[in-house]
N, C-alpha and C. Protein backbone atom coordinates (compact mmCIF):
# COMPACT_ATOMS: atom_id res chain seq x y z
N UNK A 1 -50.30 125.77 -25.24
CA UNK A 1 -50.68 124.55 -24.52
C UNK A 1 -51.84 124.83 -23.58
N UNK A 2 -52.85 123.85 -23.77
CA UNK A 2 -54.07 124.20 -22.71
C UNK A 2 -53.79 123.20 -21.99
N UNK A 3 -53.80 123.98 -20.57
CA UNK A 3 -53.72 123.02 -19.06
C UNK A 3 -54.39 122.14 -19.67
N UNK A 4 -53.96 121.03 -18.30
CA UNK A 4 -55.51 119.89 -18.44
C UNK A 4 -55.49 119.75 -17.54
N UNK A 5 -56.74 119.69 -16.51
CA UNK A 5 -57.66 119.93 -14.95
C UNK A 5 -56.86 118.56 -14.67
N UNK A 6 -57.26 118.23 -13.61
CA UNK A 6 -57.17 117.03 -12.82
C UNK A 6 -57.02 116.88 -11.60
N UNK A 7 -58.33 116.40 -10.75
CA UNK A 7 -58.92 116.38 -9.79
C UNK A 7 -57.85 115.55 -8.63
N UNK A 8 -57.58 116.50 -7.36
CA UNK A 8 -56.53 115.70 -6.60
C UNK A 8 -57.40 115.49 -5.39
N UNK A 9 -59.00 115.40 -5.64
CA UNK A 9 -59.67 115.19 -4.53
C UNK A 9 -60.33 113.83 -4.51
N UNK A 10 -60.61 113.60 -5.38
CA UNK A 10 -60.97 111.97 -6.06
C UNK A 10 -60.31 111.81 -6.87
N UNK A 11 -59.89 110.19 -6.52
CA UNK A 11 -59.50 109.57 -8.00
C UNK A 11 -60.20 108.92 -8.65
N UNK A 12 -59.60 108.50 -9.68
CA UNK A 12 -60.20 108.52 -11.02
C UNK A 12 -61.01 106.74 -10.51
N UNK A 13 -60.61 105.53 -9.64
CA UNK A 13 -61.41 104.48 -9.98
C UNK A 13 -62.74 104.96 -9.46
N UNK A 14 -63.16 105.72 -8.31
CA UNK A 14 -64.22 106.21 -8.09
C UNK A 14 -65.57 106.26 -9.56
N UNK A 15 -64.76 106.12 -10.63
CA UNK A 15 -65.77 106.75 -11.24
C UNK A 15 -65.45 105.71 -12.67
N UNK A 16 -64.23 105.47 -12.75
CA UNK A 16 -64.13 104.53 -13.88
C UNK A 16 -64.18 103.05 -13.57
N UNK A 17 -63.70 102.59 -12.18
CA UNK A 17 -63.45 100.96 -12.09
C UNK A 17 -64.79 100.86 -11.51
N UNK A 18 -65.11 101.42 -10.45
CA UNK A 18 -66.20 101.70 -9.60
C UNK A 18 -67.01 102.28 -8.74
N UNK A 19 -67.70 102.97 -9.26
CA UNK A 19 -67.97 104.53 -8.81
C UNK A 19 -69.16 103.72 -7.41
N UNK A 20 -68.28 104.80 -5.90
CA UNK A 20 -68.64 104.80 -4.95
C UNK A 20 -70.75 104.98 -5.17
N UNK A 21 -71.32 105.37 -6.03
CA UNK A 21 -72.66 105.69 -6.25
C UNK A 21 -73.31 106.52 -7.03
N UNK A 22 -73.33 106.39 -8.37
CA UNK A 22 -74.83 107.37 -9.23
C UNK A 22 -75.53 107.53 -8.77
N UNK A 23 -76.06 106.76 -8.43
CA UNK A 23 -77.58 106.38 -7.61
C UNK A 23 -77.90 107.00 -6.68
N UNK A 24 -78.34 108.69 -5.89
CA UNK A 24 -78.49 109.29 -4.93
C UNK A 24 -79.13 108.33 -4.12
N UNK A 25 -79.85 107.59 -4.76
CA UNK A 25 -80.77 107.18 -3.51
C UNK A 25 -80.31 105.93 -2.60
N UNK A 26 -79.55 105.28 -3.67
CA UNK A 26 -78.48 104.36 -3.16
C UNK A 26 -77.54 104.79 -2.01
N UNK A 27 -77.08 106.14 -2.36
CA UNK A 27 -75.85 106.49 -2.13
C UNK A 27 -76.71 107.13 -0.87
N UNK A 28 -77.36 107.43 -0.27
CA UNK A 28 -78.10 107.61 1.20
C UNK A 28 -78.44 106.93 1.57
N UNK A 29 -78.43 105.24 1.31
CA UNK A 29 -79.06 104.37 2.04
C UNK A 29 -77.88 103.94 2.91
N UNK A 30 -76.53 104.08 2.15
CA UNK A 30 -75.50 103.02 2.30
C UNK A 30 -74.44 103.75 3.32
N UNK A 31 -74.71 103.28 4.41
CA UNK A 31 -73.66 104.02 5.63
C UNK A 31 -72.32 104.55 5.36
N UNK A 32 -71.68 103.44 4.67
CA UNK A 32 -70.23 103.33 4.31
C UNK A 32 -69.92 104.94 3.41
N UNK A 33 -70.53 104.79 2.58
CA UNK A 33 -70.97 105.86 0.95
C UNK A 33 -71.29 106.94 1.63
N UNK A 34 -72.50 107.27 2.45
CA UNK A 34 -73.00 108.19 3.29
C UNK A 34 -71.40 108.96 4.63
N UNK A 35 -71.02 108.01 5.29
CA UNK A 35 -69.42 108.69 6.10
C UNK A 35 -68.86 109.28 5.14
N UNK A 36 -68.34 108.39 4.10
CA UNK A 36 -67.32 109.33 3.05
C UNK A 36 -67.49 110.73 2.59
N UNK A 37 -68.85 110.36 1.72
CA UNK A 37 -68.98 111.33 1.40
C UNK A 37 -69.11 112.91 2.19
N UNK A 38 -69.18 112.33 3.65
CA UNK A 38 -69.27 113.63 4.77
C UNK A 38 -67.62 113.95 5.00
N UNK A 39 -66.94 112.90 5.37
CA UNK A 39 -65.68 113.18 5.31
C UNK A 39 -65.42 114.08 4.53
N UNK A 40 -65.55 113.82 3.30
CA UNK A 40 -64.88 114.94 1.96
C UNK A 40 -65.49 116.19 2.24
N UNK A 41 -66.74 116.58 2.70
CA UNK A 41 -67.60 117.86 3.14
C UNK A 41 -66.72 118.26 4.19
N UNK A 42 -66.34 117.73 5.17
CA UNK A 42 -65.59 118.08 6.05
C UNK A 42 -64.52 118.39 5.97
N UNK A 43 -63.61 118.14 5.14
CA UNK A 43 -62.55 118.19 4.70
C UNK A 43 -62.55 119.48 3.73
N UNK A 44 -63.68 119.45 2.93
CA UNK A 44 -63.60 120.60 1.89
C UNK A 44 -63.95 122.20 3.14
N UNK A 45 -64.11 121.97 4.22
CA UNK A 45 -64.62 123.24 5.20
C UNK A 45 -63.88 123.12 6.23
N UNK A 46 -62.75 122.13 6.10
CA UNK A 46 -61.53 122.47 6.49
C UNK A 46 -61.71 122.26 8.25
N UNK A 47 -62.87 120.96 8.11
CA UNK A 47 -62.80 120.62 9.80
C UNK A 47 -62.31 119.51 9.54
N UNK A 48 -61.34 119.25 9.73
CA UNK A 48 -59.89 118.06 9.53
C UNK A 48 -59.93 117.03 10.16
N UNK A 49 -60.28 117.27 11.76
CA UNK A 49 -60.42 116.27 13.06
C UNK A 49 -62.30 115.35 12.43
N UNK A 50 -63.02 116.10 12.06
CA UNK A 50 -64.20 115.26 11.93
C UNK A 50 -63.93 114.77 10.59
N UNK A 51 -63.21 115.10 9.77
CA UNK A 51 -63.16 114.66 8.08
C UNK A 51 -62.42 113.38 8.36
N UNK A 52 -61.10 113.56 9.25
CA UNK A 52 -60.45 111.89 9.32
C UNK A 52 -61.16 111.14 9.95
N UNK A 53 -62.07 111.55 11.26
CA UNK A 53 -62.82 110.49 11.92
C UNK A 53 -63.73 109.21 10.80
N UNK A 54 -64.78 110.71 10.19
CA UNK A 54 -65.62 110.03 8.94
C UNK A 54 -64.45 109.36 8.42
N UNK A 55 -63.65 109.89 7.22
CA UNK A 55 -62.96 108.67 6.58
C UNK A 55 -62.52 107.62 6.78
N UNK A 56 -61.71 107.57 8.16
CA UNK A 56 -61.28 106.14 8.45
C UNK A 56 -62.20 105.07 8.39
N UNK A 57 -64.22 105.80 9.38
CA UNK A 57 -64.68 105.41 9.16
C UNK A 57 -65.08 104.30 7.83
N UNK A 58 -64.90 104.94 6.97
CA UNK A 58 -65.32 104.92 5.29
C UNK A 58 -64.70 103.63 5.36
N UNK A 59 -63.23 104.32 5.76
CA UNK A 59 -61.96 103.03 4.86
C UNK A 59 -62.04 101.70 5.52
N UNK A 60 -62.57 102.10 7.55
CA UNK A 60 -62.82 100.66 7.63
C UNK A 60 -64.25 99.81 6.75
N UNK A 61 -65.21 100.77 6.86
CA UNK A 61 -66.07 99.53 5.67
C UNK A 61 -65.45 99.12 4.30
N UNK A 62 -65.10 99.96 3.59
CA UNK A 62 -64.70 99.99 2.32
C UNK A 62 -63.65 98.20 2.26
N UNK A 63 -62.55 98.13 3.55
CA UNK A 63 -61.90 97.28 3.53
C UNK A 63 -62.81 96.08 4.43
N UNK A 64 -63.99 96.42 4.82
CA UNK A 64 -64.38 94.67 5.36
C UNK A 64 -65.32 94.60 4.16
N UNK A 65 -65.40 94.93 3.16
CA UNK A 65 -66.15 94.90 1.62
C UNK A 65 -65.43 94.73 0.54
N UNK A 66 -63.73 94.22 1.03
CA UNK A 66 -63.10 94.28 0.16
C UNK A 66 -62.95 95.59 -1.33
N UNK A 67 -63.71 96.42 -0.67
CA UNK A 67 -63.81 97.27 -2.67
C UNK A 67 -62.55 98.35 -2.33
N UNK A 68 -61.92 97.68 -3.89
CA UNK A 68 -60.76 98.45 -3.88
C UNK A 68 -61.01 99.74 -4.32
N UNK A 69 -61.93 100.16 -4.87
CA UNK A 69 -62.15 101.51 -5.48
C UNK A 69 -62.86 102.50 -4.48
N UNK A 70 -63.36 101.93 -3.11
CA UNK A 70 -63.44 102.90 -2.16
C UNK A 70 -62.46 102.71 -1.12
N UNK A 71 -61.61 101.65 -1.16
CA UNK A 71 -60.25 102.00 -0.32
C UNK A 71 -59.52 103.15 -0.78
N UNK A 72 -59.01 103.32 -1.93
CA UNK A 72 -58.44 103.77 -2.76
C UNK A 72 -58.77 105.27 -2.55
N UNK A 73 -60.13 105.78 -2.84
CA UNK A 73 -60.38 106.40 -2.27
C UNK A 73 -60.64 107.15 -1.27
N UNK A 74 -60.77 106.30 0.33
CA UNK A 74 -60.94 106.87 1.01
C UNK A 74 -59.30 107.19 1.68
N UNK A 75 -58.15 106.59 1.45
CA UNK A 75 -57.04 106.24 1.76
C UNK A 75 -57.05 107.97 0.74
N UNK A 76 -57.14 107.72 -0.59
CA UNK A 76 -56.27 109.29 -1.23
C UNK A 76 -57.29 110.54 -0.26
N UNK A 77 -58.09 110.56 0.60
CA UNK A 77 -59.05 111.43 0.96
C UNK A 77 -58.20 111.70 2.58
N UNK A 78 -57.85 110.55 2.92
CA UNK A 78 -57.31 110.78 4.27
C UNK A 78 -55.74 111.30 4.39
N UNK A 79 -55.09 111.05 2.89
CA UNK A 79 -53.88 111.81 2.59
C UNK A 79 -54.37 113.12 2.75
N UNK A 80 -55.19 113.57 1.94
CA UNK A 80 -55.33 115.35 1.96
C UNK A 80 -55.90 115.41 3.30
N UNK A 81 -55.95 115.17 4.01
CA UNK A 81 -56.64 115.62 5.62
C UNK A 81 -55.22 115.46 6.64
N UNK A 82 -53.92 114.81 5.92
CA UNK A 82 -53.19 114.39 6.86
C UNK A 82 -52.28 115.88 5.99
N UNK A 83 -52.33 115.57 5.04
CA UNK A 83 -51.49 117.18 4.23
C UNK A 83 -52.10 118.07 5.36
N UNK A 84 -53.02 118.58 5.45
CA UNK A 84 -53.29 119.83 5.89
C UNK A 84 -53.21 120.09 7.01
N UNK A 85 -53.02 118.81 7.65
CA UNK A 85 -52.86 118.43 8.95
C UNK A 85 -51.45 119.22 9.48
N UNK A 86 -50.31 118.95 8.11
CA UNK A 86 -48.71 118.87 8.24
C UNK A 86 -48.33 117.76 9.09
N UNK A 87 -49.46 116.25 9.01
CA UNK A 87 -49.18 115.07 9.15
C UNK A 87 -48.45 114.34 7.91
N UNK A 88 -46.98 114.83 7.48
CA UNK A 88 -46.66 114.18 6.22
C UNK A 88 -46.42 112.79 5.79
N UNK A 89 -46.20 112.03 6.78
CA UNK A 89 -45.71 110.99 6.98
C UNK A 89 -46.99 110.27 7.15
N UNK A 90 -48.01 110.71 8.18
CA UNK A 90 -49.24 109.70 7.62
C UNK A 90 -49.73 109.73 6.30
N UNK A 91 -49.41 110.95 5.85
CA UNK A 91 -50.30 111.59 4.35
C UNK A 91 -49.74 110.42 2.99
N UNK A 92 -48.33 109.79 3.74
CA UNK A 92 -47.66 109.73 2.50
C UNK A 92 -48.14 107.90 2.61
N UNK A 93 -48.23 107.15 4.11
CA UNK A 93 -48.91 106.23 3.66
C UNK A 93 -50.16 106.20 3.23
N UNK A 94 -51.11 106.82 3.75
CA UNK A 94 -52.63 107.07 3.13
C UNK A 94 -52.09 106.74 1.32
N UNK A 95 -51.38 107.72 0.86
CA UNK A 95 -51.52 108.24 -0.88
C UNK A 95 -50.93 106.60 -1.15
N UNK A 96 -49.66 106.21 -0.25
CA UNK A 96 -49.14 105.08 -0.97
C UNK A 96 -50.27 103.72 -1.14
N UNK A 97 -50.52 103.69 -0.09
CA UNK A 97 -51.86 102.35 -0.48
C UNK A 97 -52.91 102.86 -1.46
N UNK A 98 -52.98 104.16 -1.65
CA UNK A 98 -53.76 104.44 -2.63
C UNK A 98 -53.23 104.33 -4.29
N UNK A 99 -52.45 104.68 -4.11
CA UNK A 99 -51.48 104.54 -5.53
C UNK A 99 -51.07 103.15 -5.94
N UNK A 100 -50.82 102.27 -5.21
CA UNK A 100 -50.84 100.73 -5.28
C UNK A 100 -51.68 100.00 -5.79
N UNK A 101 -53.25 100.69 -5.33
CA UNK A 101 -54.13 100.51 -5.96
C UNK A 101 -54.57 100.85 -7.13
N UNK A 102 -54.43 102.12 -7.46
CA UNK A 102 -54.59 102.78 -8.55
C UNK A 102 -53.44 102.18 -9.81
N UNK A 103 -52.27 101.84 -9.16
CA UNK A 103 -51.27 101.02 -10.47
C UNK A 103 -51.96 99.60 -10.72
N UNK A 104 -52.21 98.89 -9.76
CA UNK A 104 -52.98 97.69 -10.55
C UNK A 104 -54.16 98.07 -11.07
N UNK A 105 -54.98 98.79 -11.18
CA UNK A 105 -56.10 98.81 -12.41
C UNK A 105 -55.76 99.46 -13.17
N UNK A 106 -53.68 100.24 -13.15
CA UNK A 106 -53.84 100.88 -14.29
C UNK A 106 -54.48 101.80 -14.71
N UNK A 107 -54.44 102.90 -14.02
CA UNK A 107 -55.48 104.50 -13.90
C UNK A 107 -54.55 105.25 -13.83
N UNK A 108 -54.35 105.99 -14.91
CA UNK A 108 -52.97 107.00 -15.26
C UNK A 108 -53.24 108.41 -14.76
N UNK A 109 -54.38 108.73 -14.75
CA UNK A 109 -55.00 110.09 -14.12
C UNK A 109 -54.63 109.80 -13.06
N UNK A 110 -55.26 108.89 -12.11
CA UNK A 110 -55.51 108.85 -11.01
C UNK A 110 -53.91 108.24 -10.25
N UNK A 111 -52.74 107.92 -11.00
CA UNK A 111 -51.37 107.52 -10.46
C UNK A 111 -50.71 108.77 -10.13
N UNK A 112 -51.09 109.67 -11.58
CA UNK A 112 -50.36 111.16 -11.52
C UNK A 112 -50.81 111.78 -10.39
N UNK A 113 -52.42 111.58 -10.32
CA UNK A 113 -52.89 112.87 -8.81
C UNK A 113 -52.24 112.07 -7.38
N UNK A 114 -51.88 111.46 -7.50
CA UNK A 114 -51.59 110.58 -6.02
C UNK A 114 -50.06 111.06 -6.27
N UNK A 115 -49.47 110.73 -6.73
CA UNK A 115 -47.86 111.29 -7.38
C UNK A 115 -47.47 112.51 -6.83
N UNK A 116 -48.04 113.63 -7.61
CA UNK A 116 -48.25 114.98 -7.33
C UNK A 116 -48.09 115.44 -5.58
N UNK A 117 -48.87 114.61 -5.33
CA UNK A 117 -49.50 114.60 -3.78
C UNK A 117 -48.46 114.28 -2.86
N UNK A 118 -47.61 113.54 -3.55
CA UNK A 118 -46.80 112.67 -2.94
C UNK A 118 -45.73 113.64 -2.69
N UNK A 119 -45.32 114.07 -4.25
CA UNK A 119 -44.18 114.80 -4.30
C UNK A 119 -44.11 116.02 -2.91
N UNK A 120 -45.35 116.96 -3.14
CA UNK A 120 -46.04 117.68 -1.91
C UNK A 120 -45.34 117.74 -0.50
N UNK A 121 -45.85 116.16 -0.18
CA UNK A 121 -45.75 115.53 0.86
C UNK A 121 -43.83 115.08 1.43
N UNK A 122 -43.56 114.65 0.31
CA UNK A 122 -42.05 114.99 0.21
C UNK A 122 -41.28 115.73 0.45
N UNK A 123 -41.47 117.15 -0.09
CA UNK A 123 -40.90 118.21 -0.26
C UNK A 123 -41.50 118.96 1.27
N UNK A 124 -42.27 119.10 1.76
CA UNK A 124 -42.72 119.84 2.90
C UNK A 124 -41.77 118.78 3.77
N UNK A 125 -41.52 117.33 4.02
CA UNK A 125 -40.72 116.30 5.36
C UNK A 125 -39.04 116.58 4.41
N UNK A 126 -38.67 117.64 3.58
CA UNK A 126 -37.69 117.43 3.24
C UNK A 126 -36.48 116.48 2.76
N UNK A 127 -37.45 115.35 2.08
CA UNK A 127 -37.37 114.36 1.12
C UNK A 127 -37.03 114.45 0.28
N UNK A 128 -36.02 115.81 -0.27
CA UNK A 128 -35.91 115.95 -1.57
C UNK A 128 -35.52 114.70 -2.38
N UNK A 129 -34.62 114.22 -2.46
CA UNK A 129 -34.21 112.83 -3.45
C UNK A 129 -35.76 112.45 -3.92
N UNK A 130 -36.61 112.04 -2.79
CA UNK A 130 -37.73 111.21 -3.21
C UNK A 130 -38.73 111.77 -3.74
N UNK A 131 -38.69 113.20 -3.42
CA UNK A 131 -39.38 114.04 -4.38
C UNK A 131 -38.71 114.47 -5.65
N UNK A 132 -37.62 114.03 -6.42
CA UNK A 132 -37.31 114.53 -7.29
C UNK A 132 -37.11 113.16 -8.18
N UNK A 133 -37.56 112.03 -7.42
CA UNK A 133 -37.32 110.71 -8.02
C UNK A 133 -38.63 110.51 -8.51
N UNK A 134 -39.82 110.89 -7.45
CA UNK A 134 -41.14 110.99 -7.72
C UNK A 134 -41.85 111.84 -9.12
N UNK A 135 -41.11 112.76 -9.33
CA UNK A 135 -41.09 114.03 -10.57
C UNK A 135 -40.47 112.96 -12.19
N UNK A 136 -39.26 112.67 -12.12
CA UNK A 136 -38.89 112.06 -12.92
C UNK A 136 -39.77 110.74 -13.35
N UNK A 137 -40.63 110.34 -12.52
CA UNK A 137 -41.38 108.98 -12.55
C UNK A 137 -42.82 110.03 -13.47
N UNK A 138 -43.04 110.69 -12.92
CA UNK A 138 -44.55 111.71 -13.50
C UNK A 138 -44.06 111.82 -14.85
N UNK A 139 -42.91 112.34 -14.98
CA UNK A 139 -42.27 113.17 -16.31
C UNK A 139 -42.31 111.72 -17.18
N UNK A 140 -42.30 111.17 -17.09
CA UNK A 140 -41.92 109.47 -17.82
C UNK A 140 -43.33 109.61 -18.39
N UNK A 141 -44.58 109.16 -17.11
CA UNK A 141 -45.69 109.54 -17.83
C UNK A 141 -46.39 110.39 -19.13
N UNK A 142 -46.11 111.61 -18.72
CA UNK A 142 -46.50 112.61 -19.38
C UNK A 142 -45.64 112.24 -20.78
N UNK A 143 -44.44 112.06 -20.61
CA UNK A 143 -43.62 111.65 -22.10
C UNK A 143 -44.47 110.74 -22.87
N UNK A 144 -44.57 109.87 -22.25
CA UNK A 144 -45.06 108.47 -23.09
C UNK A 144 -46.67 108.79 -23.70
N UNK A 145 -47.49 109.99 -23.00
CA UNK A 145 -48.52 110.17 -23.83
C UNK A 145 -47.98 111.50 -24.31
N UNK A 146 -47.25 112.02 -24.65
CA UNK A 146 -46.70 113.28 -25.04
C UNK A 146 -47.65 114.16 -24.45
N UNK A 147 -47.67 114.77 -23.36
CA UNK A 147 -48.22 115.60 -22.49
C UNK A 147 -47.34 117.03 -22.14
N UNK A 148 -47.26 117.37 -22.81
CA UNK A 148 -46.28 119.23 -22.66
C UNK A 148 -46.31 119.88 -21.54
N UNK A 149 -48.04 120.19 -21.91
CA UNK A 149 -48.21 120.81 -19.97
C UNK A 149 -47.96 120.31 -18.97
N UNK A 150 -48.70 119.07 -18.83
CA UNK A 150 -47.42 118.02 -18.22
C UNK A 150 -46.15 118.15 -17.49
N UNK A 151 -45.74 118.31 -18.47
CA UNK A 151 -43.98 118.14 -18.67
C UNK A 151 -43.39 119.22 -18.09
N UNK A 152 -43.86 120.74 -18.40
CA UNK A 152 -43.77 121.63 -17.96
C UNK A 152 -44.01 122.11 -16.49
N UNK A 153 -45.10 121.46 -16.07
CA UNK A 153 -45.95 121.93 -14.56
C UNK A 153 -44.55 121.11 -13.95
N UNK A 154 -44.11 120.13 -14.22
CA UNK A 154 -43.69 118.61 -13.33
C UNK A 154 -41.74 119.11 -13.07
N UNK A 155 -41.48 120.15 -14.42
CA UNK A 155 -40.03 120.45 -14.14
C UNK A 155 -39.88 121.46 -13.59
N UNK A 156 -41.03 122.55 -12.94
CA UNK A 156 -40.91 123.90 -12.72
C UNK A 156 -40.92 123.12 -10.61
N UNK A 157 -41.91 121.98 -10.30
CA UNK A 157 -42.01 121.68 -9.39
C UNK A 157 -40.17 120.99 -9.28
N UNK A 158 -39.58 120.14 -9.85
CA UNK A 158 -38.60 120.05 -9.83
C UNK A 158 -37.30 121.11 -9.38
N UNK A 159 -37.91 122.27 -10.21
CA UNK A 159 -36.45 123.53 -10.10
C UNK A 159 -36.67 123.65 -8.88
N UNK A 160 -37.70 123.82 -8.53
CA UNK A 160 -38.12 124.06 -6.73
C UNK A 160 -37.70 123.25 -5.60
N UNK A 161 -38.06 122.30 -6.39
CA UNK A 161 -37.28 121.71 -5.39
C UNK A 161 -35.30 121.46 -5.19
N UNK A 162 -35.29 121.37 -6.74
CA UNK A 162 -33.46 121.75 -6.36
C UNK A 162 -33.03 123.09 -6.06
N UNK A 163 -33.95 124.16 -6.34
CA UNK A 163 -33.56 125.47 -4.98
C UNK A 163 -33.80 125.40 -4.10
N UNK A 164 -34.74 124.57 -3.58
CA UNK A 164 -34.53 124.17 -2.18
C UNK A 164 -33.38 123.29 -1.34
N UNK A 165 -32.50 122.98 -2.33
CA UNK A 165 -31.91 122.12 -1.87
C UNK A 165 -30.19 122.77 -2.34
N UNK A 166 -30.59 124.00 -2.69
CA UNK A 166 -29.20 124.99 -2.77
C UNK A 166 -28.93 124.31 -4.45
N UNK A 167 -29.16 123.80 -5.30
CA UNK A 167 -29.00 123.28 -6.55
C UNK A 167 -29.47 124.02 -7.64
N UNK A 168 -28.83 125.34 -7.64
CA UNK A 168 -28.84 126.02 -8.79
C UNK A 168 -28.72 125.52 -9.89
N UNK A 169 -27.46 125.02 -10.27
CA UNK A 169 -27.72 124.73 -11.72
C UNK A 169 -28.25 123.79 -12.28
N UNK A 170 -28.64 122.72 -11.48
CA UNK A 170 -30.17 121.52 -11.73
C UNK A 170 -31.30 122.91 -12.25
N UNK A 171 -31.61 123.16 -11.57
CA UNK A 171 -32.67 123.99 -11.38
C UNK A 171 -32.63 124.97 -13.07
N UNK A 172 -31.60 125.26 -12.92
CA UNK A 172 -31.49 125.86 -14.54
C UNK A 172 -31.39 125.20 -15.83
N UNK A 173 -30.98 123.72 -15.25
CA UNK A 173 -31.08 123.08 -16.65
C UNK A 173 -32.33 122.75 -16.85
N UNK A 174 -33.59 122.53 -15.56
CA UNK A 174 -34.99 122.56 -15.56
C UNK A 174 -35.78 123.47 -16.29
N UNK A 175 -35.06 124.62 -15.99
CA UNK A 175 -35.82 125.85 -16.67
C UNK A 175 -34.99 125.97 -18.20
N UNK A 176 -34.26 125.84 -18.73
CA UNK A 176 -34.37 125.89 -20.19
C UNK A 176 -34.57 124.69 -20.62
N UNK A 177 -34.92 123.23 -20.05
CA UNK A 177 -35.78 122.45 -20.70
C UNK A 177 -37.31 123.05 -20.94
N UNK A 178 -37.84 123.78 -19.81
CA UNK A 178 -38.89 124.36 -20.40
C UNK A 178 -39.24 125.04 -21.24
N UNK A 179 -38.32 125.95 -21.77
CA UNK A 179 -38.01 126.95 -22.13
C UNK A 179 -37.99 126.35 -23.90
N UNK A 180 -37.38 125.45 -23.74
CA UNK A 180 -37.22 124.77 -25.03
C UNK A 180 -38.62 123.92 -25.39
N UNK A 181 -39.30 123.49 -24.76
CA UNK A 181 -40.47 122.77 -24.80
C UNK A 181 -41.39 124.59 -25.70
N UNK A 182 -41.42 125.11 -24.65
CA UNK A 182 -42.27 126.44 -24.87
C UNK A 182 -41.56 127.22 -26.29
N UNK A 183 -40.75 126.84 -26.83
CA UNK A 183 -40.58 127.48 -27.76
C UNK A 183 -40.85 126.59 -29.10
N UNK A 184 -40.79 124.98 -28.47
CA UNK A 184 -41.15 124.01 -29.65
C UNK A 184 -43.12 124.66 -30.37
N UNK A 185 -43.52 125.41 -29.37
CA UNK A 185 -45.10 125.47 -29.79
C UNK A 185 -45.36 126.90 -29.88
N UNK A 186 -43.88 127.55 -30.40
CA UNK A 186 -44.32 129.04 -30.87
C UNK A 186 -44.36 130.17 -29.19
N UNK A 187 -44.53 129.34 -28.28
CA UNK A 187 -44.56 130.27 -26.90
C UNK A 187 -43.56 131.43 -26.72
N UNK A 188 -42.90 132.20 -27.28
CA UNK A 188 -41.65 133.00 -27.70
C UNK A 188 -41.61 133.83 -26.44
N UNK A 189 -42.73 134.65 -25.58
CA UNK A 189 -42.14 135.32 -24.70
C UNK A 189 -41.97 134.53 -23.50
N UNK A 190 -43.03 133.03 -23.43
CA UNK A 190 -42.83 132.28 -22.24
C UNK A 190 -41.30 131.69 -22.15
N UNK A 191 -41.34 131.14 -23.23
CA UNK A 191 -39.59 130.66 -23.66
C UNK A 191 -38.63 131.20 -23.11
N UNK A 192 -38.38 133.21 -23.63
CA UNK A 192 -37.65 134.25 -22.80
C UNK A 192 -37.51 133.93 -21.59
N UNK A 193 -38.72 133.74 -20.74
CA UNK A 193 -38.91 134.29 -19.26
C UNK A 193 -38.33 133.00 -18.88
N UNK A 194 -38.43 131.84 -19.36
CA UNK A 194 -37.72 130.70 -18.47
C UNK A 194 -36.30 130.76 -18.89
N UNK A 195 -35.93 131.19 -20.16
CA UNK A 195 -34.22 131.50 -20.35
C UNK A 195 -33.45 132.42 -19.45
N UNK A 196 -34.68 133.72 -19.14
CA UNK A 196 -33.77 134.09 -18.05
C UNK A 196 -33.86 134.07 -16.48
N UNK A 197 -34.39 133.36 -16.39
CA UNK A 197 -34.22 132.29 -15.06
C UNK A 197 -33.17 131.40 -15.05
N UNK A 198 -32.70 130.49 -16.13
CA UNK A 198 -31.56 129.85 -16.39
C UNK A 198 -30.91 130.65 -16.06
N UNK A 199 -30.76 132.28 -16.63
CA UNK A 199 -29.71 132.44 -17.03
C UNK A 199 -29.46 133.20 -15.58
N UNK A 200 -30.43 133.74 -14.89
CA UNK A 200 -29.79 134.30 -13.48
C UNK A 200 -29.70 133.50 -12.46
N UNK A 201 -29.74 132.42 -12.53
CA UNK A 201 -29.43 130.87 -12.00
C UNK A 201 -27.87 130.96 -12.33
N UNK A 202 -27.48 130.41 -13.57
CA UNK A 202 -26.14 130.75 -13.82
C UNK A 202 -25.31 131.80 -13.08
N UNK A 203 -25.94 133.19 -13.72
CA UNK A 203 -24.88 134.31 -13.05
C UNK A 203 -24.98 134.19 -11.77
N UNK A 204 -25.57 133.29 -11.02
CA UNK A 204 -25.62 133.55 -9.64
C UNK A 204 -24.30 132.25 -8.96
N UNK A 205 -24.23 131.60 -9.47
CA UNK A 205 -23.21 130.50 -9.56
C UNK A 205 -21.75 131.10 -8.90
């Protein structure tokens, strides 16, 4: 199975419903376009306090312009600044208005990276239920386009989280679902290594 990338720094309407700017020259004229995009610089160099200033910035133009595809964005941009923050609880409304958005235009990339994020965000405020309700909602996804890797990345985050939550044998029936996935495509020693994780999950019982 070859991974498949997917960007948890932008989402996907940025670029499919309505991309914030091609146009460099556009995209320096326009204040709104111009904050954001500093935000995310700021954010990528991990100065957090000036990355949320810029973004909010962003998000207030973005929302007196009505455009949902730079709310959306600047909202999933101010989640990762509130993650790193270990602001989880702002992080998790930021992603949710972003994901709201992203389900009405129907952007499946861009539901999963907000998802992901979410789960994250969950699991660090010790949310397990809602992070494991959040996983089962991804896993649905990935099913319905038959997505393996997918499937795989989304139950290993799962086992984790039911060892975090003292739930061994969840956690093992996680890992030989993988295990069984990985052996449906010939993976024979990956297969092993998640069987015996089940299986010292079990003996540990």
């Amino acid at each position: 199975m070859k991974e498949k990338q997917m960007s948890s720094n932008t989402i996907q309407p940025l670029d499919s419903i309505g991309p914030v700017a091609n146009d460099t020259a556009k995209k320096e004229m326009d204040p709104v376009k111009i904050e954001y995009n500093e935000g995310k610089k700021y954010y990528e160099n991990q100065n957090y306090g000036q990355a949320a200033v810029a973004l909010h910035n962003a998000l207030v133009g973005f929302e007196e312009r009505k455009d949902d595809s730079g709310i959306a964005n600047a909202s999933n941009q101010l989640g990762h600044v509130c993650l790193a923050r270990k602001e989880f609880e702002s992080a998790l409304s930021h992603y949710q208005r972003a994901l709201e958005i992203c389900d009405k235009a129907n952007d499946r990339m861009s539901i999963l990276a907000v998802m992901h994020k979410m789960v994250e965000a969950n699991k660090e405020l010790g949310n397990h239920p809602q992070a494991v309700k959040l996983c089962l909602d991804i896993l649905d996804h990935y099913q319905d386009n038959r997505d393996p890797q997918g499937t795989v990345d989304t139950l290993e985050k799962m086992a984790e989280i039911y060892l975090d939550q003292g739930e061994k044998s969840k956690a093992a029936d996680a890992y030989r679902t993988i295990s069984s996935i990985h052996k449906n495509f010939k993976h024979e020693n990956m297969a092993g290594q998640f069987l015996e994780k089940a299986a010292a999950l079990d003996a540990s019982l």
